[in-house]
N, C-alpha and C. Protein backbone atom coordinates (compact mmCIF):
# COMPACT_ATOMS: atom_id res chain seq x y z
N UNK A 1 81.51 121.22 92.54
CA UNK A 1 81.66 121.04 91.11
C UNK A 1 80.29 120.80 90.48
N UNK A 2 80.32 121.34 89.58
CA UNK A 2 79.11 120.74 88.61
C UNK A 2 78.71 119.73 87.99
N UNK A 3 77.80 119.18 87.88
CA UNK A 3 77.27 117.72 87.55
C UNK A 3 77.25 118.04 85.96
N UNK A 4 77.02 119.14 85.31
CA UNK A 4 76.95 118.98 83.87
C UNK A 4 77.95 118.75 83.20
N UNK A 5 78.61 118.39 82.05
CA UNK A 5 79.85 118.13 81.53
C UNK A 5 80.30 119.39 81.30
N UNK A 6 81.70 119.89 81.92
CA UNK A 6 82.08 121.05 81.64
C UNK A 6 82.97 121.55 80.18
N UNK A 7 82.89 122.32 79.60
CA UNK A 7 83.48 122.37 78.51
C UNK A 7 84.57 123.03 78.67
N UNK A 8 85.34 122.40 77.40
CA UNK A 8 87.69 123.22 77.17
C UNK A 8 87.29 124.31 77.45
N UNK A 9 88.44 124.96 77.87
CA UNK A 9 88.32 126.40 78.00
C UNK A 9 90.29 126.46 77.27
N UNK A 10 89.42 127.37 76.10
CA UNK A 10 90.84 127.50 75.17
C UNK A 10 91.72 129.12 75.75
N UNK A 11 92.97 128.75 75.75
CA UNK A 11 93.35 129.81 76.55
C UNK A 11 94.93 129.74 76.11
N UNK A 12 95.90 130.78 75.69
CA UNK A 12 97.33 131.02 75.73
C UNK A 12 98.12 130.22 76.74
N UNK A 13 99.20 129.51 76.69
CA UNK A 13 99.53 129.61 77.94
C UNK A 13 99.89 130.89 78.79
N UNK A 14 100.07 131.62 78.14
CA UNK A 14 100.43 132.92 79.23
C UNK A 14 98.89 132.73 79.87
N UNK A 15 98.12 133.40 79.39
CA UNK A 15 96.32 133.26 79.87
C UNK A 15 96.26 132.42 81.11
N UNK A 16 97.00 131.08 80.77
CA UNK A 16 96.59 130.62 81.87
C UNK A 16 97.25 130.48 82.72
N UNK A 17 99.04 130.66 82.95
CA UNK A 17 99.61 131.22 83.41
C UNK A 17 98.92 132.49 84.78
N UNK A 18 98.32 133.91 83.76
CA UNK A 18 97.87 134.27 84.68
C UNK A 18 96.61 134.16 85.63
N UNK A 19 96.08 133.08 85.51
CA UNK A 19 94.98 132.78 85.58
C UNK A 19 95.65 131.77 87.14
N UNK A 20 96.22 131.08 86.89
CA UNK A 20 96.95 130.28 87.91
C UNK A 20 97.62 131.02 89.11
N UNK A 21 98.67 132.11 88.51
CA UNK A 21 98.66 132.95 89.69
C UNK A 21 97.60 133.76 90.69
N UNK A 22 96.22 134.13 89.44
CA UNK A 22 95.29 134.80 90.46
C UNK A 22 94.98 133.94 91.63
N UNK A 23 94.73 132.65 91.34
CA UNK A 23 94.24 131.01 92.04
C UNK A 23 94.80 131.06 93.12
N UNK A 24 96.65 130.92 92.95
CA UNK A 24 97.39 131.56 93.93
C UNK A 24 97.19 132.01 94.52
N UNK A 25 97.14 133.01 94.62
CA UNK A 25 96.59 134.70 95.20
C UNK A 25 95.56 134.41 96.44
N UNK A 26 94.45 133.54 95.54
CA UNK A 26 93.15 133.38 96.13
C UNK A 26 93.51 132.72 97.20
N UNK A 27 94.09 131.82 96.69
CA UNK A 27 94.00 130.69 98.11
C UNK A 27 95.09 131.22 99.66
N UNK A 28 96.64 131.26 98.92
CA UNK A 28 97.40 131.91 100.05
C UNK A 28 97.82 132.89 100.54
N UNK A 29 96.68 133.81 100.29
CA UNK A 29 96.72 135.32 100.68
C UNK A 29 95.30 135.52 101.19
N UNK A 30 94.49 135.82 99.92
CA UNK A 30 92.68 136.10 100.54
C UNK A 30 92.36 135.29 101.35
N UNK A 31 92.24 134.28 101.05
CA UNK A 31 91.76 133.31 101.97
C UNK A 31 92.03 133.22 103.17
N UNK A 32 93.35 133.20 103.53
CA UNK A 32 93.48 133.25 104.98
C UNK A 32 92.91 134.84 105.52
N UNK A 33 93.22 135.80 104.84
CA UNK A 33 92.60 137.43 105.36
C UNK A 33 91.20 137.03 105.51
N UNK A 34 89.98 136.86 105.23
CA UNK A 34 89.18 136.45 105.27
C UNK A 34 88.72 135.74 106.51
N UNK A 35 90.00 134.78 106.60
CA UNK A 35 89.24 133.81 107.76
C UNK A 35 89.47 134.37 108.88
N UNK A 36 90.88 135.26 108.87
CA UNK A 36 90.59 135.92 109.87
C UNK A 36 89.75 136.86 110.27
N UNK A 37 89.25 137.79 109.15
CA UNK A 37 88.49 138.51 109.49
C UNK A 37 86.92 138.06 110.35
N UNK A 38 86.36 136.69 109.51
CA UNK A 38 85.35 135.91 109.86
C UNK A 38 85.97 136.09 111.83
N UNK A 39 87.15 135.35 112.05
CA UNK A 39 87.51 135.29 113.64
C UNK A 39 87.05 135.94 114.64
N UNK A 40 88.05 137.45 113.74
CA UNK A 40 87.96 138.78 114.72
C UNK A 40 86.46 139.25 115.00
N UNK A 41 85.92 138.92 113.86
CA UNK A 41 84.31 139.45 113.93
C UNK A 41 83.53 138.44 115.32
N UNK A 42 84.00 137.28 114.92
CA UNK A 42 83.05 136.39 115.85
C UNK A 42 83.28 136.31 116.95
N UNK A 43 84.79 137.34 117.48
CA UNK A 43 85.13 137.38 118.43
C UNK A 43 84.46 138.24 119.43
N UNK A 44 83.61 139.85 118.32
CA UNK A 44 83.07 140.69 118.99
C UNK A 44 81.76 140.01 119.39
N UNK A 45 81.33 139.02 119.49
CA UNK A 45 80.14 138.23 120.31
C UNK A 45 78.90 138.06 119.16
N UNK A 46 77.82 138.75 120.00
CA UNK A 46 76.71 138.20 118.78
C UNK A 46 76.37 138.24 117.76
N UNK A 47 76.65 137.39 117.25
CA UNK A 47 76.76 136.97 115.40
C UNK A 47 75.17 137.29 115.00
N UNK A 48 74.12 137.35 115.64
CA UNK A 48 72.73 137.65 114.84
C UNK A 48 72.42 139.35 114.38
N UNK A 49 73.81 140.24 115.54
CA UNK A 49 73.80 141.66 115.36
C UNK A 49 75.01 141.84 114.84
N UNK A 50 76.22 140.68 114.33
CA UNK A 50 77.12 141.45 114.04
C UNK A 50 77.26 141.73 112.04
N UNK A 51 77.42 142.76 112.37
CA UNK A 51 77.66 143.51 110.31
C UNK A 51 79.22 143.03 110.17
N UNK A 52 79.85 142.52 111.04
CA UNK A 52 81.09 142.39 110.30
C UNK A 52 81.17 140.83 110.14
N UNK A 53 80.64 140.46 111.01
CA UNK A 53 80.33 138.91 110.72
C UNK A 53 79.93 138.33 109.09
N UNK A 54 78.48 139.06 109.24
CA UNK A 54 77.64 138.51 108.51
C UNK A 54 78.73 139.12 106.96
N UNK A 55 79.39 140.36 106.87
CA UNK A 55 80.08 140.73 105.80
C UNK A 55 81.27 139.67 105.28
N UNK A 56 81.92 139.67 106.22
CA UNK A 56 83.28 138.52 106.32
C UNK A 56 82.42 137.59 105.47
N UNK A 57 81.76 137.08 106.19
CA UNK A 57 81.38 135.20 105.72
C UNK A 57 80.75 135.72 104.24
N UNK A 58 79.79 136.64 103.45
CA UNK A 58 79.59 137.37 102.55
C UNK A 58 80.97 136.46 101.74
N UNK A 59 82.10 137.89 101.96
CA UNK A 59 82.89 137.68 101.35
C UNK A 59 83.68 136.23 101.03
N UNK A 60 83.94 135.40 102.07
CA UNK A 60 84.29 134.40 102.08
C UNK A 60 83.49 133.37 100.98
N UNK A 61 82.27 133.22 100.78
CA UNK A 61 81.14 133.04 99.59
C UNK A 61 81.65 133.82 98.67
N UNK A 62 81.51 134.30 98.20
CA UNK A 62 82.10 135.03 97.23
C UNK A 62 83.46 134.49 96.76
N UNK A 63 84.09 134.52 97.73
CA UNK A 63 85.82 134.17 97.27
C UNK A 63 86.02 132.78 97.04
N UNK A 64 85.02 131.36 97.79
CA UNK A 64 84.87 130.24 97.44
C UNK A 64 84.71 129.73 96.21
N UNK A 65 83.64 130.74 96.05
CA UNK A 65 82.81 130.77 94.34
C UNK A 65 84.16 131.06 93.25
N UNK A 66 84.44 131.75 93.65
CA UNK A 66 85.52 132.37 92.63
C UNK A 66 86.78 131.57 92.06
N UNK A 67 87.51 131.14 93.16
CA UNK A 67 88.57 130.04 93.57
C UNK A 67 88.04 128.58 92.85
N UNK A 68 86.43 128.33 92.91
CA UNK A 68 86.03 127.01 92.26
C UNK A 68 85.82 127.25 90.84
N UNK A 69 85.68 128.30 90.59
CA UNK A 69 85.56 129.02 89.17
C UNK A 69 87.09 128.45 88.62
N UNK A 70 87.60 129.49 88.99
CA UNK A 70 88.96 129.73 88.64
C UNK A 70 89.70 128.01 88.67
N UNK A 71 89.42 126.89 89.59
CA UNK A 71 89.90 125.81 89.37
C UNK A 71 89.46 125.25 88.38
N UNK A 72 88.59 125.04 88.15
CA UNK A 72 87.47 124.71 86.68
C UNK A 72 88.02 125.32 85.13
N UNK A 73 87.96 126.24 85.39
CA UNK A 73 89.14 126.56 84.03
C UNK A 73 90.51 126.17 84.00
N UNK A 74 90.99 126.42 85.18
CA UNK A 74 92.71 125.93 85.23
C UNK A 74 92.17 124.06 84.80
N UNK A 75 91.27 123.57 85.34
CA UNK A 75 91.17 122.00 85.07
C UNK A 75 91.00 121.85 83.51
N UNK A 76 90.25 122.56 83.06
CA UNK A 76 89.61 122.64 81.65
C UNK A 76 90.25 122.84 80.46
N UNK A 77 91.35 123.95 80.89
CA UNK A 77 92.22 124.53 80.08
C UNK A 77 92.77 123.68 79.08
N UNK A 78 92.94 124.18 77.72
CA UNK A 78 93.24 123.49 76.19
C UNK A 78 94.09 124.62 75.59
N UNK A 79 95.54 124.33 75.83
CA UNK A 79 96.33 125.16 75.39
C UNK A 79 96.22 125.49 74.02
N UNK A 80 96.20 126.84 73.48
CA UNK A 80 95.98 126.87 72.24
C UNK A 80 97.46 127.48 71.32
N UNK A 81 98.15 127.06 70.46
CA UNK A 81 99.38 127.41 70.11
C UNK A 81 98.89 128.09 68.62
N UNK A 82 100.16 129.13 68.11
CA UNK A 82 99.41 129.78 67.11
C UNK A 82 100.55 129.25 66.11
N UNK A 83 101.22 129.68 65.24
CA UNK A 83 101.81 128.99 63.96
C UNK A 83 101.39 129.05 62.94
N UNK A 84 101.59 128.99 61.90
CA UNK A 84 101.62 128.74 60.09
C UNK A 84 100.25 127.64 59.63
N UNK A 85 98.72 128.72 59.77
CA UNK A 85 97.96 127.57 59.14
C UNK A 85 97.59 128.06 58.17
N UNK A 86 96.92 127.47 57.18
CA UNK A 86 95.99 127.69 56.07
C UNK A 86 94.71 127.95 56.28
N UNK A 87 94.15 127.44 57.40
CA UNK A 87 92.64 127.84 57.88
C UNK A 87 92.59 128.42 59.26
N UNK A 88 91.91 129.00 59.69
CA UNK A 88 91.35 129.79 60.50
C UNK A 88 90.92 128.73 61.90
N UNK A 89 91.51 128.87 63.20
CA UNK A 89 91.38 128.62 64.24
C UNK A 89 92.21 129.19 65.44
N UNK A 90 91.49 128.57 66.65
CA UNK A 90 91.73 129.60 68.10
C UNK A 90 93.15 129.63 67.92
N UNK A 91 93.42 130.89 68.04
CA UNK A 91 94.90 131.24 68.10
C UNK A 91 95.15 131.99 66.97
N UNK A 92 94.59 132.00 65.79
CA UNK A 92 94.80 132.41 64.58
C UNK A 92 94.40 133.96 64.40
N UNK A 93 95.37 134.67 64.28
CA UNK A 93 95.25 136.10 63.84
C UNK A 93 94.73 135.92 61.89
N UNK A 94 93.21 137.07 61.97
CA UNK A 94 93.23 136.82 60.75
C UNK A 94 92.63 138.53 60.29
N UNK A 95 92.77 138.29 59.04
CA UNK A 95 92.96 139.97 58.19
C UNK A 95 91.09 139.59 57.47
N UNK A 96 90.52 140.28 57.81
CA UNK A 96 88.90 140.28 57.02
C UNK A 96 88.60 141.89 56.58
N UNK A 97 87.65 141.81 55.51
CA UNK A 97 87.12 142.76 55.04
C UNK A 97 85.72 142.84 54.83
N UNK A 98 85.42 143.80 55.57
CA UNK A 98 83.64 143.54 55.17
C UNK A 98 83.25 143.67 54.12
N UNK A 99 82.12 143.16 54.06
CA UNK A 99 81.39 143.64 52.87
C UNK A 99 80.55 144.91 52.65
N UNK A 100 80.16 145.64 53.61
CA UNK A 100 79.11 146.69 53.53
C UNK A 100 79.81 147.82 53.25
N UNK A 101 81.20 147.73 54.12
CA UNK A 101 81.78 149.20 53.97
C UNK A 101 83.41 149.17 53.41
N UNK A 102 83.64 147.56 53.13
CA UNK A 102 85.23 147.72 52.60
C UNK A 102 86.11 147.79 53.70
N UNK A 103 85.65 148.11 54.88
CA UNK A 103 86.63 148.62 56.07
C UNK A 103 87.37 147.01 56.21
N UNK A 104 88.96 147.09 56.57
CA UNK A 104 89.60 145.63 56.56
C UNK A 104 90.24 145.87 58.53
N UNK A 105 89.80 144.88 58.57
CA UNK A 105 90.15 144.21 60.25
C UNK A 105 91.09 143.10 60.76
N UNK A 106 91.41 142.89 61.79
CA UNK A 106 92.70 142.10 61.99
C UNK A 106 92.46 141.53 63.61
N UNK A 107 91.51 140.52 63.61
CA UNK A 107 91.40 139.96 64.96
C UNK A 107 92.29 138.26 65.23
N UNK A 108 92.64 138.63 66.63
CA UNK A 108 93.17 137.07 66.66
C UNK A 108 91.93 136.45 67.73
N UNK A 109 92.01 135.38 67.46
CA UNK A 109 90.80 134.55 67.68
C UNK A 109 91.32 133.87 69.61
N UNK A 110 90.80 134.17 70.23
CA UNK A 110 91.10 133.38 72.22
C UNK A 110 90.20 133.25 72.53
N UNK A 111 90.19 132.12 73.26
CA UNK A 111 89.52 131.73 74.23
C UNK A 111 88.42 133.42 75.11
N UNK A 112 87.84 132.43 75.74
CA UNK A 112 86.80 133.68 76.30
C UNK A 112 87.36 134.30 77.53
N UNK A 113 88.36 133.48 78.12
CA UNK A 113 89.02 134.27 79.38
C UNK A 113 89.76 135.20 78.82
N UNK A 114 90.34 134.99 77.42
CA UNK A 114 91.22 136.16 76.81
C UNK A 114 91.17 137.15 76.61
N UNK A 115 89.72 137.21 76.18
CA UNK A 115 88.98 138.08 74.66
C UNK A 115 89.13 139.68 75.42
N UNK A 116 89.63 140.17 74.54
CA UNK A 116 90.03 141.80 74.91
C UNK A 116 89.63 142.60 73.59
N UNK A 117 88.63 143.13 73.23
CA UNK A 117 88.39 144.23 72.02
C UNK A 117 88.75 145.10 72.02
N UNK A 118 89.64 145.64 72.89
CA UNK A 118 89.95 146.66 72.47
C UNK A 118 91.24 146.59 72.18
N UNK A 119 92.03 144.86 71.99
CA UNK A 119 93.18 144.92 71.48
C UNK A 119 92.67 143.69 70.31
N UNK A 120 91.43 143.88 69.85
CA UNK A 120 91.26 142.86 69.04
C UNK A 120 91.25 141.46 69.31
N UNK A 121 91.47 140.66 70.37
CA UNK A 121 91.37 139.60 70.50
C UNK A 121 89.89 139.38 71.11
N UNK A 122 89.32 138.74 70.17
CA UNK A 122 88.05 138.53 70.23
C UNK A 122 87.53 136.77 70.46
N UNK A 123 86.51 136.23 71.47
CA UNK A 123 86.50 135.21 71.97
C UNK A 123 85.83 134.15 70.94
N UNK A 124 86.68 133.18 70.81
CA UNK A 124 86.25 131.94 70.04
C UNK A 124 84.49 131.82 70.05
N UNK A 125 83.59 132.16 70.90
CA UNK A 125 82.35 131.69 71.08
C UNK A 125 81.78 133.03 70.76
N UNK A 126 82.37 134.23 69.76
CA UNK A 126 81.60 135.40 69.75
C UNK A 126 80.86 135.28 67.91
N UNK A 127 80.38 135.63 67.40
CA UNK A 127 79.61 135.00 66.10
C UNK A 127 80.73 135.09 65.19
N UNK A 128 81.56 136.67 65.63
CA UNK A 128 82.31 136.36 63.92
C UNK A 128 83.38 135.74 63.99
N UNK A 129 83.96 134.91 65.17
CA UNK A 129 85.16 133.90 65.13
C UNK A 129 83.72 132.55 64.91
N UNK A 130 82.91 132.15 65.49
CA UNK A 130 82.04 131.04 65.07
C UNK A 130 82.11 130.55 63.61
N UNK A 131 81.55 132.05 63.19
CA UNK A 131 81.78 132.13 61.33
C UNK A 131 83.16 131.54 60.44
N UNK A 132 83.98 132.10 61.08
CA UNK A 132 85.02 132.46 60.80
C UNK A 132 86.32 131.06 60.91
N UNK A 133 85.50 130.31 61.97
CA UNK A 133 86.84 129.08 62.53
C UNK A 133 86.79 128.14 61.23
N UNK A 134 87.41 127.25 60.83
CA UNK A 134 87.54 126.39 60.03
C UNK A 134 87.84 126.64 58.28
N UNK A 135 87.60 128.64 58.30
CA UNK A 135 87.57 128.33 56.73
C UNK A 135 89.01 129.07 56.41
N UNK A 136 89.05 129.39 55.50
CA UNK A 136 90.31 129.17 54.52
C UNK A 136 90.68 130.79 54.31
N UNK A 137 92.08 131.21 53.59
CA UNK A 137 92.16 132.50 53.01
C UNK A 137 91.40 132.73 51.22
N UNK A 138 90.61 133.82 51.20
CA UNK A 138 89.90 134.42 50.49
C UNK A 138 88.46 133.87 50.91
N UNK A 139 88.04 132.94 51.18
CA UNK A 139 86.87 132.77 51.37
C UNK A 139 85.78 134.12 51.75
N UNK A 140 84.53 133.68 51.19
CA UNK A 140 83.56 134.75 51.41
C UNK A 140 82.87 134.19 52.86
N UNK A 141 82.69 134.99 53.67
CA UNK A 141 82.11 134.12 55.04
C UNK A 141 80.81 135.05 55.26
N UNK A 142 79.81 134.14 55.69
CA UNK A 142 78.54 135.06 56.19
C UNK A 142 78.68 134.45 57.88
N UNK A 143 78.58 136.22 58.44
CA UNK A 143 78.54 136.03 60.12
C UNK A 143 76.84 136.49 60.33
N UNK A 144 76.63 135.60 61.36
CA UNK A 144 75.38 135.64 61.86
C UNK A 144 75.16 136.31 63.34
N UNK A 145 74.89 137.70 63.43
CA UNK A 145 75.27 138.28 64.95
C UNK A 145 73.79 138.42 65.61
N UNK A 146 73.60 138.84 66.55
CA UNK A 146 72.42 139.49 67.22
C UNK A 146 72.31 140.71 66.02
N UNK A 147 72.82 141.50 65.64
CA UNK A 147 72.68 142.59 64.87
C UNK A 147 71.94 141.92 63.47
N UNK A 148 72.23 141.21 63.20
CA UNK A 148 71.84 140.63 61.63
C UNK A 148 72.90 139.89 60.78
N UNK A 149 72.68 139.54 59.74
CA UNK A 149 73.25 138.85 59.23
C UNK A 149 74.51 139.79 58.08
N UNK A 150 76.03 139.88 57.94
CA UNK A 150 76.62 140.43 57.42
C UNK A 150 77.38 139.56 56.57
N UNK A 151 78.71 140.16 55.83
CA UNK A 151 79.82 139.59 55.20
C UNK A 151 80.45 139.73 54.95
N UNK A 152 82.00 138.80 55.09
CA UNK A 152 83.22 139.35 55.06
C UNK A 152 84.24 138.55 54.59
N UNK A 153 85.36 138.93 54.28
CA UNK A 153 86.12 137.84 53.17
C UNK A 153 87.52 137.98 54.13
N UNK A 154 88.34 136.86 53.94
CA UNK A 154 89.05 136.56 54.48
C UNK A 154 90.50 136.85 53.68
N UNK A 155 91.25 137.97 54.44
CA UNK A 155 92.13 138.33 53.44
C UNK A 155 94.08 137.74 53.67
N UNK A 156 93.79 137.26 54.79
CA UNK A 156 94.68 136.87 55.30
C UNK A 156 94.90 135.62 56.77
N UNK A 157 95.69 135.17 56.91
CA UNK A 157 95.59 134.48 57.90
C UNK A 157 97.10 133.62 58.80
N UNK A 158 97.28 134.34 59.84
CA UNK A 158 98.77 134.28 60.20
C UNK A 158 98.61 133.73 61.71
């Protein structure tokens, strides 16, 4: 575990739902394939020439890492519920319109394990949900991206 203070990790319950089964997965399935494989390898004798050795245990690192990952969020996790607000937060599907080109958009705001663009769910920690969390319907909002600075009004919020 990490010594730094770890931060919520905002997430659906479904999200974390599936997130729990991968964990699953990890532990009483991979994990044991793995160890056996580590076995069979160490069985073929010298471990300073063996490639399946040194691969196994590879993988096994790898899959440790992953599994401590994956507990760390399942620990972290801050269910986020969506419902009837007036302002803008994680969970909140909201209707914006830019300013440069008029074009109107419709993102719901998840956690970063969520965030899927190409179904619009875009991650709480990305600039234009940053912009975007706390304010209200119609508001004028300025987002601050790596690209530059833009603007967009808030046309809705469900």
């Amino acid at each position: 575990m990490s010594h730094n203070k770890t931060k919520e990790v905002y997430m659906t319950e479904e999200g974390l739902n599936k997130i729990k089964e991968e964990l699953k997965f990890l532990k009483t399935e991979k994990r044991p394939e793995v160890i056996n494989a580590i076995k069979e390898a160490r069985a073929l004798g010298d471990l300073s020439e063996n490639a399946d050795y040194h691969s196994a245990r590879e993988e096994q690192a790898i899959l440790e890492l992953k599994i401590q990952e994956l507990e760390e969020v399942v620990e972290n996790a801050v269910i986020i519920k969506g419902g009837k607000t007036n302002q803008v937060k994680i969970g909140a599907t909201v209707t914006i319109q830019y300013d440069t080109d008029n074009e109107i958009e419709e993102y719901t705001i998840v956690g970063i394990h969520e965030a899927n663009p190409l179904q619009n769910k875009i991650s709480n920690e990305s600039p234009i949900a940053k912009a975007l969390l706390g304010c209200k319907k119609g508001d004028d909002v300025t987002v601050n991206s790596p690209n530059g600075t833009y603007k967009v009004k808030i046309l809705e919020i469900k």
